[in-house]
Protein backbone atom coordinates (compact mmCIF):
# COMPACT_ATOMS: atom_id res chain seq x y z
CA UNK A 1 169.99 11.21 39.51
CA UNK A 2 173.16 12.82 40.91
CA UNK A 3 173.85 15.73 43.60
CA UNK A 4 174.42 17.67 40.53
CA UNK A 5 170.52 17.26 39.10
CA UNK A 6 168.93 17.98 42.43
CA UNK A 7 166.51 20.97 43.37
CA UNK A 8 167.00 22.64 46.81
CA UNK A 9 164.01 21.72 48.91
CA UNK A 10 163.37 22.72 51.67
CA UNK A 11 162.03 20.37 54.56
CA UNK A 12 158.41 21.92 55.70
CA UNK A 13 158.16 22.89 51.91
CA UNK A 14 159.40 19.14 51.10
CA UNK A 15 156.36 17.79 53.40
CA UNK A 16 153.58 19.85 52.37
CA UNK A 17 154.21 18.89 48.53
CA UNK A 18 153.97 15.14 50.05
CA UNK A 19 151.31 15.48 51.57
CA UNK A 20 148.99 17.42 49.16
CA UNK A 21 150.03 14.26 46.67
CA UNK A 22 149.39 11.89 49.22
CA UNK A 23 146.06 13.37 50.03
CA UNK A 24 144.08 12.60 47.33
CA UNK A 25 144.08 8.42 47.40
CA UNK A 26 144.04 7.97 51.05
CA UNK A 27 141.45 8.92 53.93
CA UNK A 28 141.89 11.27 56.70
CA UNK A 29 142.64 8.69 59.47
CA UNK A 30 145.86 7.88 57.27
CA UNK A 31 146.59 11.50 56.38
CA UNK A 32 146.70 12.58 60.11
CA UNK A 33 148.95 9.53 60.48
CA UNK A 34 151.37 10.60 57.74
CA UNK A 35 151.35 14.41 59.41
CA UNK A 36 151.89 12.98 62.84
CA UNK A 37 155.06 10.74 61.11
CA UNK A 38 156.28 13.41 59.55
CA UNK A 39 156.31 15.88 62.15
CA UNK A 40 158.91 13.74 63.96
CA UNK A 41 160.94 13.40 60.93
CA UNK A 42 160.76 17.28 61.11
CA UNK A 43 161.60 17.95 64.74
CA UNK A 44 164.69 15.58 64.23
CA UNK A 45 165.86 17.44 60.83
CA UNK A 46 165.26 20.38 62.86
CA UNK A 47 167.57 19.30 65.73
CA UNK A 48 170.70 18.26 63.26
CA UNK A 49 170.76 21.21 61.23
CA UNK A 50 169.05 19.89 57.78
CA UNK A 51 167.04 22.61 56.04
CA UNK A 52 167.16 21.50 52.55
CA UNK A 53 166.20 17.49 51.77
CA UNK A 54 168.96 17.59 49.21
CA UNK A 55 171.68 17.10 51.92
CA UNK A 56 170.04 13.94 53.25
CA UNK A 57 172.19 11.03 53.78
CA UNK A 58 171.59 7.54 54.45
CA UNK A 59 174.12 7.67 57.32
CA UNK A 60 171.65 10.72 58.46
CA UNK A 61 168.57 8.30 57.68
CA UNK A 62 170.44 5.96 60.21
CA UNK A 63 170.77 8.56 62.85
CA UNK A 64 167.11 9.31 62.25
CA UNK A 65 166.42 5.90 62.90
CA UNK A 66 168.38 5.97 65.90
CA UNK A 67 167.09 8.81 67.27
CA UNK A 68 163.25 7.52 66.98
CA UNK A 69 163.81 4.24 68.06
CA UNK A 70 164.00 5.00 71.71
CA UNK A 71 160.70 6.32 71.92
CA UNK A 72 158.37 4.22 70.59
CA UNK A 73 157.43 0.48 70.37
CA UNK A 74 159.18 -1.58 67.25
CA UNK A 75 155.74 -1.92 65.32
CA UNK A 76 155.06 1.53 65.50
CA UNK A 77 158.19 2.67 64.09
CA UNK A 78 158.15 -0.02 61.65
CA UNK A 79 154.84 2.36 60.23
CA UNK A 80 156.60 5.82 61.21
CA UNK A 81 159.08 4.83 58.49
CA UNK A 82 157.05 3.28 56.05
CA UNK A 83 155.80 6.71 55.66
CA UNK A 84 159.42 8.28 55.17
CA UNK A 85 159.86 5.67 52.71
CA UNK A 86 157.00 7.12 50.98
CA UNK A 87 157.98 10.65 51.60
CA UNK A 88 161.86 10.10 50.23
CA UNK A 89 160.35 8.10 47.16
CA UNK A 90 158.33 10.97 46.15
CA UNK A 91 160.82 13.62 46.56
CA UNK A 92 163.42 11.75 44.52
CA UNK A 93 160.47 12.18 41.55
CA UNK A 94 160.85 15.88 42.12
CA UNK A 95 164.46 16.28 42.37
CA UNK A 96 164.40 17.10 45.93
CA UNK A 97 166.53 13.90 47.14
CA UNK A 98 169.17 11.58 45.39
CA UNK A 99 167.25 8.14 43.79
CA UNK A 100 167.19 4.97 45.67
CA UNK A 101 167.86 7.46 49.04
CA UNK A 102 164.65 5.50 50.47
CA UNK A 103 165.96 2.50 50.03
CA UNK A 104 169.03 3.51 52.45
CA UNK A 105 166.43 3.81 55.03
CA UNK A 106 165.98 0.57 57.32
CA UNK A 107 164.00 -0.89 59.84
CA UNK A 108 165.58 -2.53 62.76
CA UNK A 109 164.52 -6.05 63.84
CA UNK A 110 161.39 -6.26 64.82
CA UNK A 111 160.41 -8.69 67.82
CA UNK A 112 159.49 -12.12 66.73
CA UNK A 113 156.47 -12.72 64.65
CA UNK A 114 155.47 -9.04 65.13
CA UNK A 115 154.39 -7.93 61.77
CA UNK A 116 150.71 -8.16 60.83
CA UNK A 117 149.52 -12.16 60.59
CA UNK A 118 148.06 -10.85 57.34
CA UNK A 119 151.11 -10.45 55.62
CA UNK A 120 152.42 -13.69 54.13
CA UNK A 121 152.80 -15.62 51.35
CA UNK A 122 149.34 -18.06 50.49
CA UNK A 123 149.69 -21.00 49.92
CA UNK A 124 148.30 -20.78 46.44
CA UNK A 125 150.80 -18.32 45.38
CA UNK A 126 153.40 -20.96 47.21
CA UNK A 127 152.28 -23.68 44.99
CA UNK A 128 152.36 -21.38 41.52
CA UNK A 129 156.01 -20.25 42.68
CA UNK A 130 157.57 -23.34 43.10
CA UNK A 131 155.80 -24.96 39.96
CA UNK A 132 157.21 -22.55 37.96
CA UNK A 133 160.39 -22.86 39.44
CA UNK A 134 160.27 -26.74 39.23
CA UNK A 135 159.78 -26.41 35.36
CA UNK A 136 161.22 -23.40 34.22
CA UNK A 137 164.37 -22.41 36.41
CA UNK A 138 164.77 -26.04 38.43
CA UNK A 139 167.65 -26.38 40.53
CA UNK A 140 168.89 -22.82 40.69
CA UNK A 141 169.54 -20.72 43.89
CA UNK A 142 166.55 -19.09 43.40
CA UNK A 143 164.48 -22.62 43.58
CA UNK A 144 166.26 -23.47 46.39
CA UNK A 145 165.76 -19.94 48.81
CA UNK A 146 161.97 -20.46 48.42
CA UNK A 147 161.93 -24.07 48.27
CA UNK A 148 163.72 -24.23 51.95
CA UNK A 149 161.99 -21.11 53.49
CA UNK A 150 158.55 -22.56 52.58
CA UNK A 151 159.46 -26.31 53.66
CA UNK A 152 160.56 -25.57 56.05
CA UNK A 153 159.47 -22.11 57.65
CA UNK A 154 163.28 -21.23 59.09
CA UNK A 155 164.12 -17.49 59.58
CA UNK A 156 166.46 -15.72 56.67
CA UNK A 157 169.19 -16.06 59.47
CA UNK A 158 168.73 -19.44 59.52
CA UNK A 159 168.91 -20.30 55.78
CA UNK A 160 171.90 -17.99 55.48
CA UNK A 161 173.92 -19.72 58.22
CA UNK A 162 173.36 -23.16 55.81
CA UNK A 163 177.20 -24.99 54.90
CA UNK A 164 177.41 -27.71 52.69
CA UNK A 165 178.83 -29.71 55.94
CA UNK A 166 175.59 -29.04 57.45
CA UNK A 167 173.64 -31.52 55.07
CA UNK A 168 172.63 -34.34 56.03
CA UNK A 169 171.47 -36.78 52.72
CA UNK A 170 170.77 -39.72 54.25
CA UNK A 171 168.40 -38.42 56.04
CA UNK A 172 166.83 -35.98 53.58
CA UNK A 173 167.97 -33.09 56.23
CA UNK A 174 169.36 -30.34 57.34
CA UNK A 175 171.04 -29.30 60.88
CA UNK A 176 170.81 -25.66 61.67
CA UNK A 177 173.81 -24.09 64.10
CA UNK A 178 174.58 -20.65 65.60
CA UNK A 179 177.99 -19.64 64.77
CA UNK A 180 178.51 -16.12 65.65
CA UNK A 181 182.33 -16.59 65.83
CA UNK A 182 182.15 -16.56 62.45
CA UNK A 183 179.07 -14.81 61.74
CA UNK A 184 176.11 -16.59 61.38
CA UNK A 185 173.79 -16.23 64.26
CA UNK A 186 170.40 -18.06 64.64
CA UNK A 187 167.79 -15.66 66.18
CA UNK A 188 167.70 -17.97 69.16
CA UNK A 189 171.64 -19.00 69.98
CA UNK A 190 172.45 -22.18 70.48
CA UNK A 191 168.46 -22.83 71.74
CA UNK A 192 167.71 -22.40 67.45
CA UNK A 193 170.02 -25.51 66.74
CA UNK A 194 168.16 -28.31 65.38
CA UNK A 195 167.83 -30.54 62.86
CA UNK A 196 165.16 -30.04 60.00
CA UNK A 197 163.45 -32.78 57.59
CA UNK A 198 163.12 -31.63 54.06
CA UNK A 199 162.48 -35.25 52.33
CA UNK A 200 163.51 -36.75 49.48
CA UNK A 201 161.77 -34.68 46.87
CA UNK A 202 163.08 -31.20 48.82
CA UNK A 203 166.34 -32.09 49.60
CA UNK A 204 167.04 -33.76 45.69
CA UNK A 205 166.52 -29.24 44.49
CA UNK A 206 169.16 -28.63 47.53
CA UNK A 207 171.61 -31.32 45.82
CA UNK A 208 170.90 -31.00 42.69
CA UNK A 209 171.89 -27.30 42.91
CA UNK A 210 175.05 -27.93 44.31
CA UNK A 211 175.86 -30.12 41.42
CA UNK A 212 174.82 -28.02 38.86
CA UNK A 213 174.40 -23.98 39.82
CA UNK A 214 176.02 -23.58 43.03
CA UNK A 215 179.13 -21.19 42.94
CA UNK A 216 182.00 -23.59 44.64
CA UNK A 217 183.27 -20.62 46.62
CA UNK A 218 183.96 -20.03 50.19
CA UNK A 219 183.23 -17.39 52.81
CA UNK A 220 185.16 -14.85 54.68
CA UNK A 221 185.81 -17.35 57.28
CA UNK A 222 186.93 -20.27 54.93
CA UNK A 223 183.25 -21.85 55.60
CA UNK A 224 182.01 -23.21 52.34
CA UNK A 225 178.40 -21.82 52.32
CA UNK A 226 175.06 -23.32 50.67
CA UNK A 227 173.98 -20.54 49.42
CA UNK A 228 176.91 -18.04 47.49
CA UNK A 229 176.74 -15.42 45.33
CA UNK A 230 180.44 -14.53 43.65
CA UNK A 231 181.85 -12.72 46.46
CA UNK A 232 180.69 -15.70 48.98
CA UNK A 233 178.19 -16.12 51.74
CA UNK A 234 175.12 -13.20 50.75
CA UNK A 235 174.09 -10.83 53.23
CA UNK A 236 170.52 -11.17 55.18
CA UNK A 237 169.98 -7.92 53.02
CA UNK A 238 170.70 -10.33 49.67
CA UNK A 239 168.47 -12.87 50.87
CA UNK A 240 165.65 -10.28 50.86
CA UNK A 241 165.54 -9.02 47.85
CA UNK A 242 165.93 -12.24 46.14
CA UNK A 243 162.84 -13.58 47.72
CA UNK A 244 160.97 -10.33 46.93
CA UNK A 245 161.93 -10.77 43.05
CA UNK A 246 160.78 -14.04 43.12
CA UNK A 247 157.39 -13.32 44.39
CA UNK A 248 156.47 -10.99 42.14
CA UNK A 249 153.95 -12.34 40.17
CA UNK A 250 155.28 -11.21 36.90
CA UNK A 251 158.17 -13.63 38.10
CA UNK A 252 156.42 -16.46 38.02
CA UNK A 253 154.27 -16.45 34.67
CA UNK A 254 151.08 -14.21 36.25
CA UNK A 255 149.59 -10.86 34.61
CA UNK A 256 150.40 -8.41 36.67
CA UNK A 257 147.48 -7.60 39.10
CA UNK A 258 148.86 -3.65 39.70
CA UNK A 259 148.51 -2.87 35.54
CA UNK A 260 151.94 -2.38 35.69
CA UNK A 261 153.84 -2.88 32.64
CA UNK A 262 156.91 -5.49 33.95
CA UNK A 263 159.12 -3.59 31.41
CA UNK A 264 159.21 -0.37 33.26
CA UNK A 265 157.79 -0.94 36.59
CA UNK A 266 160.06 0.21 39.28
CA UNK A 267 160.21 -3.05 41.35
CA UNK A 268 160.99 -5.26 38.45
CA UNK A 269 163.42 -3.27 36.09
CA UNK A 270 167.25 -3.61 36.33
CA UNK A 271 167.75 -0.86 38.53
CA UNK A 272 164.42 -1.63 40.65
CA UNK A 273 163.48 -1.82 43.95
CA UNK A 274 161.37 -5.42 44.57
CA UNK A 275 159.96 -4.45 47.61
CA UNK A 276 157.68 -1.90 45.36
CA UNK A 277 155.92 -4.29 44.08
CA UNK A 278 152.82 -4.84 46.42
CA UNK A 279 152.51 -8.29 45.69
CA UNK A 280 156.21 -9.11 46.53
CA UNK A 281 157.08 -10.87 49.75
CA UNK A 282 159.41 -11.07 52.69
CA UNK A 283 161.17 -13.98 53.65
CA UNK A 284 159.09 -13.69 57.21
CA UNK A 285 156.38 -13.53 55.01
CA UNK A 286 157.06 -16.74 53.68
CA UNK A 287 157.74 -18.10 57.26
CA UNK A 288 154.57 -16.77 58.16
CA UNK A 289 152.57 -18.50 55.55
CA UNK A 290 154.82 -21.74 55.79
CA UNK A 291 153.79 -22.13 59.35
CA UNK A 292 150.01 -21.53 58.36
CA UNK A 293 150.16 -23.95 55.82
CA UNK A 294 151.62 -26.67 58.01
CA UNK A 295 149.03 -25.88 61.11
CA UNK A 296 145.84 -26.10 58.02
CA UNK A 297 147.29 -29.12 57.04
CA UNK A 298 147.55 -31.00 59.95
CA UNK A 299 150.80 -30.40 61.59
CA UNK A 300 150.28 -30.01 65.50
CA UNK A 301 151.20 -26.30 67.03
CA UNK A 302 153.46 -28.49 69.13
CA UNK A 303 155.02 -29.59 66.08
CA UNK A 304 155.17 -26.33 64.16
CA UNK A 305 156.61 -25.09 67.30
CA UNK A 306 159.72 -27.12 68.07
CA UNK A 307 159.99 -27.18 63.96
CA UNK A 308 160.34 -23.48 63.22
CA UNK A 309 161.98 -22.55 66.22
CA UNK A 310 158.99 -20.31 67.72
CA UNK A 311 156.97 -19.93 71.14
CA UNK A 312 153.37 -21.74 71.28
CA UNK A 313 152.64 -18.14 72.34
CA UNK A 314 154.28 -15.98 69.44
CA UNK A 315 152.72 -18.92 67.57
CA UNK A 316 149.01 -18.40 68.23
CA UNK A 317 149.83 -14.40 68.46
CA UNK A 318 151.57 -14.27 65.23
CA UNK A 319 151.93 -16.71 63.10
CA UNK A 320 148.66 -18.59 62.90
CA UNK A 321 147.03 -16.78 59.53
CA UNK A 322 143.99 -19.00 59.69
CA UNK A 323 140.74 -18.57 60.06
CA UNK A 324 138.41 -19.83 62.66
CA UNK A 325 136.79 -22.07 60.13
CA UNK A 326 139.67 -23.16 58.64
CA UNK A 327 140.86 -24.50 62.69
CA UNK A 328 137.70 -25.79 63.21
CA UNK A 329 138.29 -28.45 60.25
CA UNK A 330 141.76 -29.12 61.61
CA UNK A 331 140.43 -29.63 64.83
CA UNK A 332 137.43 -32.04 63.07
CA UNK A 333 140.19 -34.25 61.12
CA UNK A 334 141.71 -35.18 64.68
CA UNK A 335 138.67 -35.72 66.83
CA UNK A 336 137.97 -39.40 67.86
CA UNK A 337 135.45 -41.32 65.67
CA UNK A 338 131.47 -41.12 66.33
């Protein structure tokens, strides 16, 4: 939809049509929520001049952003624009703001391992992913961004910052460095710089893409990067919505579970938006469930800790999706015999 096919809307009117659709499949705790988020949204529209939603920008979306961020706690914006999201979705279906506008709308950072431990990729889902990769798309980049963020559990920074230089065959590995002088920066500086087993199976989808699907170009900075799309080294941005498609479960061979129709569903057409699809998820969330998976299956905290570059702390606090019983039978496995 262009500028040209748009409705003036006006803001309060804009919100009150949101909210009278939103009211009906939600309960009252979330609709005072969405009021409360979108009163803010209101008082800073009101404060910049913006009257009629058809003017919104995403450089104004930024500024909104900015202007928010100060007051509140990271998580709780994180939810403030969630809502938004929802809110600019819904008035692009009624011609009130320009299509894909919510998309323009980002989240900063949030602090390590703060999103909700129940958000990440199972390790059943894991397993279906990367068989179907192993037998139907083997070897290609897509293989290889979920094959190293679930090996491994790294950050997206982390698998971005990748070179070819950095492999290490001969020891089924991979070294991990923070560059920002030519921009690649590991969450934690140089105290992120390690080395990180993949073994033999792992690292033979890392070479055999290179051999076979990698596109032999280089980066801005003449760095020759593992992972390249045709203009170079993909942005953190990229990296995201390629792990979204690929955990979609129409991606992998699954009915959908939404009764969507994978033909004209908004996160999965040519023009779509993964992130709509419910079941998709982030790279953290595959982080999050890669770290899970290692801690159910045996791998000390101590372990997991110096391995995915994370705090014992943020660890437990975050990252640990597991159940009590499920700890209980890792903590049976390693107790001395009767």
């Amino acid at each position: 939809m262009s500028d040209d096919d748009l409705q003036p809307l006006h803001i309060e009117d804009g919100i009150d049509r949101f909210l009278r659709h939103h009211e009906s499949g939600v309960g009252e705790s979330t609709m005072a929520n969405a009021r409360t988020r979108l009163r803010h949204f209101k008082e800073w529209a009101n404060e910049v001049d913006i009257e009629n939603l058809n003017e919104l920008t995403g450089r104004d979306l930024a500024d909104f952003v900015a202007w928010r961020r100060d007051d509140i706690a990271p998580v709780t914006l994180q939810k403030q624009l969630s809502t938004v999201r929802m809110a600019l979705r819904y008035w692009a279906n009624i011609e009130g703001v320009t299509d894909g506008l919510a998309e323009k709308l980002h989240s900063p950072e949030l602090p390590d391992g703060a999103e909700a431990r129940d958000v990440h990729l199972e390790n059943q889902h894991a397993t279906e992913i990367l068989e179907y990769l192993d037998r139907y798309d083997y070897a290609s980049r897509r293989h290889v961004v979920i094959s190293l963020l679930w090996r491994t559990g790294m950050r997206r920074s982390a698998l971005r910052s990748i070179d070819l230089d950095d492999l290490r065959p001969e020891e089924h590995a991979v070294v991990l460095e923070h560059r920002p002088e030519t921009d690649t920066i590991l969450k934690n500086h140089d105290d992120g710089e390690r080395w990180v087993y993949l073994g033999p199976r792992w690292y033979q989808i890392v070479d055999d893409y290179i051999d076979k699907n990698r596109i032999n170009v280089t980066d801005d900075h003449g760095r020759e990067p593992l992972l390249t799309t045709r203009y170079g080294r993909p942005t953190g941005d990229t990296i995201y919505k390629w792990v979204n498609m690929a955990t979609q479960p129409c991606e992998y061979g699954r009915d959908c579970p939404h009764d969507r129709d994978p033909k004209t569903c908004e996160a999965n057409s040519t023009d779509g938006y993964p992130s709509r699809c419910p079941s998709s998820r982030s790279p953290h969330g595959l982080r999050r469930g890669s770290i899970t998976y290692h801690l159910t299956h045996g791998t000390s905290p101590e372990v997991a800790s110096e391995r995915m570059d994370v705090s014992l702390e943020i660890l437990y606090k975050h990252y640990d999706a597991r159940d009590e019983r499920e700890k209980m039978s890792v903590r049976k496995d390693n107790l001395p015999d009767k």
